[in-house]
PDB file of N, CA and C in Angstrom:
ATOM      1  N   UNK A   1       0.817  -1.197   0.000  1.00  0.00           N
ATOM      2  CA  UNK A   1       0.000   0.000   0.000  1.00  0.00           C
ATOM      3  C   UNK A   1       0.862   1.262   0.000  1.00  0.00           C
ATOM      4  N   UNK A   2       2.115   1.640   0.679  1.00  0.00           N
ATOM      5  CA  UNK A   2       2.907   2.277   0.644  1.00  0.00           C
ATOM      6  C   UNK A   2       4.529   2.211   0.992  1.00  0.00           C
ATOM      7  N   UNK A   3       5.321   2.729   0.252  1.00  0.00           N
ATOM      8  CA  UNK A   3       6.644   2.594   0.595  1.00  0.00           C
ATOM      9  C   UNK A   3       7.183   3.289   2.115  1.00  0.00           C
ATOM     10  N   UNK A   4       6.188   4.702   1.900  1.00  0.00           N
ATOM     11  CA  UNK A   4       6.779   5.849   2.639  1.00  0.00           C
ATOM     12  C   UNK A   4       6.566   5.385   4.587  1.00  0.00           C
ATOM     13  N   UNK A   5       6.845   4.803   4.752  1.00  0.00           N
ATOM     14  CA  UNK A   5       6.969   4.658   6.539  1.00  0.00           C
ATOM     15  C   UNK A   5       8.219   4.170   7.284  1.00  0.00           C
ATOM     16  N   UNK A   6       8.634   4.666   8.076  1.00  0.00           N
ATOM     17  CA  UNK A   6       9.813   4.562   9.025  1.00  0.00           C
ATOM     18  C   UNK A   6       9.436   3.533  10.252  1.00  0.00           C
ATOM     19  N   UNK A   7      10.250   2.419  10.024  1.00  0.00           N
ATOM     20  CA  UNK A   7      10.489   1.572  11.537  1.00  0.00           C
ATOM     21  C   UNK A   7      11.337   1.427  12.153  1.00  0.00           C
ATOM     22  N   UNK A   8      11.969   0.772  13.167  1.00  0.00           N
ATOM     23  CA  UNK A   8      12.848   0.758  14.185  1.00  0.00           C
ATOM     24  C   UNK A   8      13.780   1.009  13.624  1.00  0.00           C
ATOM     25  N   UNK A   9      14.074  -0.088  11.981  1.00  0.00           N
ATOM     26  CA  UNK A   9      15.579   0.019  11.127  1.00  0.00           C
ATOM     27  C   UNK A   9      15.642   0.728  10.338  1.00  0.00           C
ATOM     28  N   UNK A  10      14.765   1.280  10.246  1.00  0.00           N
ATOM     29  CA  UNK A  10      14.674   2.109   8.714  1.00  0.00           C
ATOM     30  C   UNK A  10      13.383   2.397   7.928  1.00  0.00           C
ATOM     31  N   UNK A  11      13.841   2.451   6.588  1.00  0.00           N
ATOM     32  CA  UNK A  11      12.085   1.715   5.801  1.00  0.00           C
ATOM     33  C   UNK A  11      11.490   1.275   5.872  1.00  0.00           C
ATOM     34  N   UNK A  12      10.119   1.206   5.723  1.00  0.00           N
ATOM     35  CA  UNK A  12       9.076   0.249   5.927  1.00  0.00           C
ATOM     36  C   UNK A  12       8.276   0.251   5.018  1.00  0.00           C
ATOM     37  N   UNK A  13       7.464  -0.607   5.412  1.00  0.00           N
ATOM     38  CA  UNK A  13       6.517  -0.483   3.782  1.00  0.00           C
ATOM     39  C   UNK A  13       4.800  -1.053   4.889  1.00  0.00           C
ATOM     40  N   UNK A  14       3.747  -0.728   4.208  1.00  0.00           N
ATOM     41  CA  UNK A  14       2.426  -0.865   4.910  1.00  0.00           C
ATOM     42  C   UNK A  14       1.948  -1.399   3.959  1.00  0.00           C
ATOM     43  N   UNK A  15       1.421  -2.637   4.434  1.00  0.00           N
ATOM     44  CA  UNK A  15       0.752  -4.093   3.426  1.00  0.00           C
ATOM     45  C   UNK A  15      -0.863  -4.367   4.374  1.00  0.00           C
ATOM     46  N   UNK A  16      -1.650  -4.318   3.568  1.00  0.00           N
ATOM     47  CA  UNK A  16      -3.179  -4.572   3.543  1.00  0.00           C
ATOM     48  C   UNK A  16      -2.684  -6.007   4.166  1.00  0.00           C
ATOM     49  N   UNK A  17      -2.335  -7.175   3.557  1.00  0.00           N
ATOM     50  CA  UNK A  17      -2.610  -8.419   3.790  1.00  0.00           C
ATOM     51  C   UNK A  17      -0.710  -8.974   3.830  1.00  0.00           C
ATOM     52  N   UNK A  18      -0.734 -10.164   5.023  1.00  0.00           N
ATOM     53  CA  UNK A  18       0.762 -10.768   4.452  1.00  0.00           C
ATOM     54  C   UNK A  18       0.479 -11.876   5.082  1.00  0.00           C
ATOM     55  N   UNK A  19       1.591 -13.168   4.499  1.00  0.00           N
ATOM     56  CA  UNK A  19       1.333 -14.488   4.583  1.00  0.00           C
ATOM     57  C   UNK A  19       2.597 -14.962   5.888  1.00  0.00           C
ATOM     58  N   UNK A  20       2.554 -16.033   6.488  1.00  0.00           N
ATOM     59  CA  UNK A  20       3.181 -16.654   6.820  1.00  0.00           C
ATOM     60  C   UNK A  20       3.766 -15.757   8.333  1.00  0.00           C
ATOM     61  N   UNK A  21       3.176 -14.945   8.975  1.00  0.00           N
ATOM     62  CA  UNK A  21       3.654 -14.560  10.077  1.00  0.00           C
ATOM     63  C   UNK A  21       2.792 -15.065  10.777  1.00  0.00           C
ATOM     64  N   UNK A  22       3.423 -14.749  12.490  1.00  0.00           N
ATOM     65  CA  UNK A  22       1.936 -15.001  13.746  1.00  0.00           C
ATOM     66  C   UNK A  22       2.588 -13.519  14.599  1.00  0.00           C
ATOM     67  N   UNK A  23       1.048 -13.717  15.354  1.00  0.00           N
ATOM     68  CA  UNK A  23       1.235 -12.147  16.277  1.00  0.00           C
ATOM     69  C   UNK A  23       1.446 -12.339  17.351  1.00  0.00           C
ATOM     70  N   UNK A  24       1.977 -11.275  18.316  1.00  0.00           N
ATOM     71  CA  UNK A  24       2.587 -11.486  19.446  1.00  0.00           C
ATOM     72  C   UNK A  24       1.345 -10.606  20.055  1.00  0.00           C
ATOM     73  N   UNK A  25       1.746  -9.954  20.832  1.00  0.00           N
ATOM     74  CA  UNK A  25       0.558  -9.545  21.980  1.00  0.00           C
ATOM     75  C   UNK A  25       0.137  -8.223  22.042  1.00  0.00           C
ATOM     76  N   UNK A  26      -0.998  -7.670  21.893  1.00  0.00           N
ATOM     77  CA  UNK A  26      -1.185  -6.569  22.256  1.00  0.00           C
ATOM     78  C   UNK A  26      -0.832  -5.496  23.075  1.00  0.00           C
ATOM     79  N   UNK A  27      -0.371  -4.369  22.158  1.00  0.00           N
ATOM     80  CA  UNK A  27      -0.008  -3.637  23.432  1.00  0.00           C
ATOM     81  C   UNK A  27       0.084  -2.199  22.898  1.00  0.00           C
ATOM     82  N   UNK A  28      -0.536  -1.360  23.625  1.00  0.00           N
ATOM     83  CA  UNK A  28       0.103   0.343  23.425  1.00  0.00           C
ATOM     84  C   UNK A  28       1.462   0.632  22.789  1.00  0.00           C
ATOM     85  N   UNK A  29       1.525   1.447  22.250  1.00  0.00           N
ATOM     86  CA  UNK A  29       2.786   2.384  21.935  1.00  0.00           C
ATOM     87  C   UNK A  29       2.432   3.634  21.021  1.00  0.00           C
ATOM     88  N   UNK A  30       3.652   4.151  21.934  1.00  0.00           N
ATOM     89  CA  UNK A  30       3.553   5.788  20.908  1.00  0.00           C
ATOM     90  C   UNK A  30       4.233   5.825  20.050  1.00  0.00           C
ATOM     91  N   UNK A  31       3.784   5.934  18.690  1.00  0.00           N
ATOM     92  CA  UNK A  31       5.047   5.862  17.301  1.00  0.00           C
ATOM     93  C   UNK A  31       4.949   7.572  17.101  1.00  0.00           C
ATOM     94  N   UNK A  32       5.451   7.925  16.069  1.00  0.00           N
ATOM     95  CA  UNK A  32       5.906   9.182  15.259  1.00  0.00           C
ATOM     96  C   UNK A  32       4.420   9.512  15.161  1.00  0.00           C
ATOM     97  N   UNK A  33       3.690   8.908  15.060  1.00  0.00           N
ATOM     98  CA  UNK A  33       2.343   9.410  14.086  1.00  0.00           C
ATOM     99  C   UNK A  33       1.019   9.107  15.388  1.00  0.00           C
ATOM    100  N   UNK A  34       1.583   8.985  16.836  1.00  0.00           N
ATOM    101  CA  UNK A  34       0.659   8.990  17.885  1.00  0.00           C
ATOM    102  C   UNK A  34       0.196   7.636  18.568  1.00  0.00           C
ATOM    103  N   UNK A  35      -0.271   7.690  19.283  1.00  0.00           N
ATOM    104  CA  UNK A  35      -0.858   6.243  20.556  1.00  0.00           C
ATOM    105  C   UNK A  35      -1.513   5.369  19.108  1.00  0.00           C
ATOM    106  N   UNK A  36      -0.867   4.047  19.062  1.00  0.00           N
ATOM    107  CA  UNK A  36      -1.209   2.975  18.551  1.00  0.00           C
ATOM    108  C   UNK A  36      -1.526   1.551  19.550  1.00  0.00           C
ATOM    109  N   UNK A  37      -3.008   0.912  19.154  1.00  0.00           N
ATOM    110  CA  UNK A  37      -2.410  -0.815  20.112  1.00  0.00           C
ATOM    111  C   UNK A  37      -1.744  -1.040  18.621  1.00  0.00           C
ATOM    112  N   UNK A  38      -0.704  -1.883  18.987  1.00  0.00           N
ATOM    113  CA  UNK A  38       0.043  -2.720  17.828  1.00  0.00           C
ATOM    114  C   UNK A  38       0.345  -3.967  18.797  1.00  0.00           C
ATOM    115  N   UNK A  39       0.271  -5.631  17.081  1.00  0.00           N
ATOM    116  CA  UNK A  39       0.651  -6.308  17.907  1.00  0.00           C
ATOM    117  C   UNK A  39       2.286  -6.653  16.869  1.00  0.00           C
ATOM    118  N   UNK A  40       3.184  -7.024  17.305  1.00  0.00           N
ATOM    119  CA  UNK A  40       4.369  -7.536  16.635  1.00  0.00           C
ATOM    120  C   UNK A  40       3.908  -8.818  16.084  1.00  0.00           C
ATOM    121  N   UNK A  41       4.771  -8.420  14.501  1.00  0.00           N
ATOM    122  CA  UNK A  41       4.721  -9.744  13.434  1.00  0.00           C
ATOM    123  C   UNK A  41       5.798 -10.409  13.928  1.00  0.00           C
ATOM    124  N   UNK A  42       5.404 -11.605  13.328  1.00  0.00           N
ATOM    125  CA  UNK A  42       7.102 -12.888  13.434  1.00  0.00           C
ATOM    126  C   UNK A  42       6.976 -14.072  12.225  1.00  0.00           C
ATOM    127  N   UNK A  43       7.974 -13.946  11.785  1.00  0.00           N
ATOM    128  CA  UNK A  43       7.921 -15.239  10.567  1.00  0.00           C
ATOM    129  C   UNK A  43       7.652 -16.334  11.172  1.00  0.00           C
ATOM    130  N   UNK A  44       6.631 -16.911  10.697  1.00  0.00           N
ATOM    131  CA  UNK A  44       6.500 -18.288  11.376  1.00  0.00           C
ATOM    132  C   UNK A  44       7.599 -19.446  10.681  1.00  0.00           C
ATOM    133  N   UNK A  45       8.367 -19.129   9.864  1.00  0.00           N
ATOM    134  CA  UNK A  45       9.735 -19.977   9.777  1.00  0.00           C
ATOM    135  C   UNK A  45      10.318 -20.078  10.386  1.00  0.00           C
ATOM    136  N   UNK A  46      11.318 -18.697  11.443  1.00  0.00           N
ATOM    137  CA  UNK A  46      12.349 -18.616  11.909  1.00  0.00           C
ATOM    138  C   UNK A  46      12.045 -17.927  13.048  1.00  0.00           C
ATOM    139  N   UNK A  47      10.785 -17.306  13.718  1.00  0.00           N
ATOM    140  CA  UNK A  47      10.383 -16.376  15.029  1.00  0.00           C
ATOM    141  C   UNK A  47      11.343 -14.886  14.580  1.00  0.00           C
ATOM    142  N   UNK A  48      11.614 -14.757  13.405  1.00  0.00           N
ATOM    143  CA  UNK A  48      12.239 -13.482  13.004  1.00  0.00           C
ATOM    144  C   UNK A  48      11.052 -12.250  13.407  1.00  0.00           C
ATOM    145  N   UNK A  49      11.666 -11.045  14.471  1.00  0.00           N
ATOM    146  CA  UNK A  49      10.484 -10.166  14.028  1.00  0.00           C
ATOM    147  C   UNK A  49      11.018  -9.299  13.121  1.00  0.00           C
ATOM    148  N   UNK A  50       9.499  -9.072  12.347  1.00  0.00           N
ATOM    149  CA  UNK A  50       9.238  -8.701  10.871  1.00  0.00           C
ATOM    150  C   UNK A  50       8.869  -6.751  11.204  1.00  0.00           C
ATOM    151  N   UNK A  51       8.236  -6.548  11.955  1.00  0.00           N
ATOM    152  CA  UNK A  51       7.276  -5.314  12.190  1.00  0.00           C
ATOM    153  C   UNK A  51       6.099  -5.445  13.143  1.00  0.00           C
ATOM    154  N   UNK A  52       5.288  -5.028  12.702  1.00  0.00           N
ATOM    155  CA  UNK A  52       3.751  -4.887  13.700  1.00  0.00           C
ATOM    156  C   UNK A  52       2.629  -4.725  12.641  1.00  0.00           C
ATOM    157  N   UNK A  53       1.647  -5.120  13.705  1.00  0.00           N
ATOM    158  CA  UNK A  53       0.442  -5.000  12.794  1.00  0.00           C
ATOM    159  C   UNK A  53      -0.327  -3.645  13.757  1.00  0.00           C
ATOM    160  N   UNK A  54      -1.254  -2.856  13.539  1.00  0.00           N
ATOM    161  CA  UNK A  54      -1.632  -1.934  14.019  1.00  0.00           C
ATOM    162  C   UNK A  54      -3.162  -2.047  13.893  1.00  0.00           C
ATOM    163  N   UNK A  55      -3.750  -2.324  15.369  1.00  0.00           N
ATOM    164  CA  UNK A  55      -5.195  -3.035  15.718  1.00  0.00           C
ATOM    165  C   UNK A  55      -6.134  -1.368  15.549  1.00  0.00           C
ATOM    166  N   UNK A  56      -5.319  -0.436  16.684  1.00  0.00           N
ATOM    167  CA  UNK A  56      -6.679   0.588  17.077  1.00  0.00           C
ATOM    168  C   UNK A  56      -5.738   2.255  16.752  1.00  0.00           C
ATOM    169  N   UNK A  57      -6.191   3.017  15.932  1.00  0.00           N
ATOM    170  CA  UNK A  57      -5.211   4.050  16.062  1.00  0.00           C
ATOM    171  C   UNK A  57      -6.111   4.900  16.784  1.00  0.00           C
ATOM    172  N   UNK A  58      -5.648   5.772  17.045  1.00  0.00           N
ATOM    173  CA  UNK A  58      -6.330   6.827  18.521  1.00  0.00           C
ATOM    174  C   UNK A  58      -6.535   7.992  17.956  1.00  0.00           C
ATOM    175  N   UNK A  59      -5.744   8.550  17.050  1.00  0.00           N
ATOM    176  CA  UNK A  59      -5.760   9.558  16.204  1.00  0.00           C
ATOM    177  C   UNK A  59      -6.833   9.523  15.219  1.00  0.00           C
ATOM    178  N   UNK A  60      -7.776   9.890  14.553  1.00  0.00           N
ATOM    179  CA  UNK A  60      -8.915  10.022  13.766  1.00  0.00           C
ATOM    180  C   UNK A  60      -7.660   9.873  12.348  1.00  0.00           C
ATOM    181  N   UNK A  61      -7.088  10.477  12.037  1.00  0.00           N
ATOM    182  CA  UNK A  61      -6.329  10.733  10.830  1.00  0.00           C
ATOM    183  C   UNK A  61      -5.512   9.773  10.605  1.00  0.00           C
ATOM    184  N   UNK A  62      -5.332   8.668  11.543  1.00  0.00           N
ATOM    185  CA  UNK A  62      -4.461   7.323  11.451  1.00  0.00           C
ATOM    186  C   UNK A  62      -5.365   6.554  11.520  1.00  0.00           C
ATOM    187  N   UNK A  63      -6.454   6.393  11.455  1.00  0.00           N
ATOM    188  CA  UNK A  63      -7.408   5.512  11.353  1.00  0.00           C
ATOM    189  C   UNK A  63      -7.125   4.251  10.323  1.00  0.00           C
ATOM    190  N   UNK A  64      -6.849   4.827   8.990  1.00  0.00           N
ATOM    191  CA  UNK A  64      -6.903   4.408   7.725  1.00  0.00           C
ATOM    192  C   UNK A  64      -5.735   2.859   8.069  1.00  0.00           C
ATOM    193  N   UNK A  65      -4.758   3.030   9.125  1.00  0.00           N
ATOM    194  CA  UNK A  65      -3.855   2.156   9.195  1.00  0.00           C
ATOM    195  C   UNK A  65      -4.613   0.897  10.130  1.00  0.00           C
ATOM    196  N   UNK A  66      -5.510   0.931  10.700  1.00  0.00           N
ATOM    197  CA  UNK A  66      -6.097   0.117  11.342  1.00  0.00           C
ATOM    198  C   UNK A  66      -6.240  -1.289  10.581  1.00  0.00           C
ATOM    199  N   UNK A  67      -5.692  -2.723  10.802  1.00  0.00           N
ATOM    200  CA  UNK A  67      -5.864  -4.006  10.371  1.00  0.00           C
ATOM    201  C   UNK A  67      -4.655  -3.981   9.111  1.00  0.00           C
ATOM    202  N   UNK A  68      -3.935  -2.861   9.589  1.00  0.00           N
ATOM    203  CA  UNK A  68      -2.689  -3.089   8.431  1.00  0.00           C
ATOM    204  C   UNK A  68      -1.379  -3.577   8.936  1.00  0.00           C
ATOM    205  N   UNK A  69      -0.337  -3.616   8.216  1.00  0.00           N
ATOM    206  CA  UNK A  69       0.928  -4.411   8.619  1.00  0.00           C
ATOM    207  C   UNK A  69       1.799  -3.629   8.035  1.00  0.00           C
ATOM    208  N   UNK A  70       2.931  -3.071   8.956  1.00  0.00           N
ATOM    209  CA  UNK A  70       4.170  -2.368   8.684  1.00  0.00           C
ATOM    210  C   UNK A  70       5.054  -3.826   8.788  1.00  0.00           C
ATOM    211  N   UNK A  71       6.151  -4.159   7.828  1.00  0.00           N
ATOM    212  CA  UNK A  71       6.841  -5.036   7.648  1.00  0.00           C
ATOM    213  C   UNK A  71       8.377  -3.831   7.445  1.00  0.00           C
ATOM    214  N   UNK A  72       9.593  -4.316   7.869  1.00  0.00           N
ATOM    215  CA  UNK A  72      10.224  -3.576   8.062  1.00  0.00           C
ATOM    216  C   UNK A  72      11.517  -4.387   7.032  1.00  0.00           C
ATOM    217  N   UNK A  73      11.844  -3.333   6.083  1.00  0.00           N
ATOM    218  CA  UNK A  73      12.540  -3.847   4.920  1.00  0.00           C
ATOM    219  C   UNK A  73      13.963  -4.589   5.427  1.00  0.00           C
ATOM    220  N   UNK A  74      14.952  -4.041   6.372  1.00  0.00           N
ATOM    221  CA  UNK A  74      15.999  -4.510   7.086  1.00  0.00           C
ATOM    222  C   UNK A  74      15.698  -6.051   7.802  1.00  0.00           C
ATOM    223  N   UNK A  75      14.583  -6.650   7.610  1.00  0.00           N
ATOM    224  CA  UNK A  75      14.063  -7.160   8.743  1.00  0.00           C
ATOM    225  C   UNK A  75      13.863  -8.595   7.671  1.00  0.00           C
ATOM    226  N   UNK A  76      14.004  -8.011   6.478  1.00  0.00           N
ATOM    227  CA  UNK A  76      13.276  -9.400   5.552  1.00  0.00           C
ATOM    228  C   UNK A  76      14.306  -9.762   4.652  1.00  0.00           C
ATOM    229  N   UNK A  77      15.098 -10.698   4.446  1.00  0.00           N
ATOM    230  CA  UNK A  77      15.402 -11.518   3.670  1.00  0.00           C
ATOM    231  C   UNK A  77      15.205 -12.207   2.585  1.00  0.00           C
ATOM    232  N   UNK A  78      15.639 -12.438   1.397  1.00  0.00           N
ATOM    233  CA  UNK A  78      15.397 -13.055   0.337  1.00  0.00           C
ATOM    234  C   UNK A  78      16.782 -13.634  -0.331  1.00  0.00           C
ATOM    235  N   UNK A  79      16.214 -15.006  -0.114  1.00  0.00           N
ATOM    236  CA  UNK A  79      17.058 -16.085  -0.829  1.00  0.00           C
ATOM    237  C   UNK A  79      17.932 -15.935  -2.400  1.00  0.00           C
ATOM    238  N   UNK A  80      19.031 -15.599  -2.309  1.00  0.00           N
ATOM    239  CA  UNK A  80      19.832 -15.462  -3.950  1.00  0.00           C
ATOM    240  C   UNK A  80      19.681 -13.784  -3.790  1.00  0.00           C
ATOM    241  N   UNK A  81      19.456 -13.005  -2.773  1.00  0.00           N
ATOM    242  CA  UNK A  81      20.126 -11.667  -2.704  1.00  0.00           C
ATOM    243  C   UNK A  81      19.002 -11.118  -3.686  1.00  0.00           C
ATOM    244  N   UNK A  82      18.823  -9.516  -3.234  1.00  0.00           N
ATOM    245  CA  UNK A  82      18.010  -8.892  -4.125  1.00  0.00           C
ATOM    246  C   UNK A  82      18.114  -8.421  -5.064  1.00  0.00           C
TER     247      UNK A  82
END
């Protein structure tokens, strides 16, 4: 859905739908863009964390991110190099 977002490592990217992770636990945090619940992604291959998924935004204007997934580009791997 978009390139433009910043995570812990760097770039990020915000994906409607993604395969093969599980979620960790609910919980508050304040990002750049205000009070989020987020829960943390993890590859269900390797327990790698990937990013977060973002349940409730608090902000009216972050709404739109609600049931989405920040995946964090530093964070993901691909076999035979990109």
């Amino acid at each position: 859905m978009s390139k433009a977002f910043q995570g812990r490592h760097g770039r990020a990217y915000l994906f409607s739908k993604v395969a093969n992770v599980s979620l960790g636990v609910k919980e508050d945090r304040l990002l750049i863009t205000g009070l989020h619940t987020v829960c943390d992604i993890y590859c269900v291959s390797c327990s790698a964390l990937l990013g977060w998924k973002y349940e409730t935004a608090y902000e009216q204007s972050q709404k739109y991110k609600e049931g989405k997934y920040i995946v964090e580009k530093a964070m993901v791997m691909r076999e035979g190099g990109w």
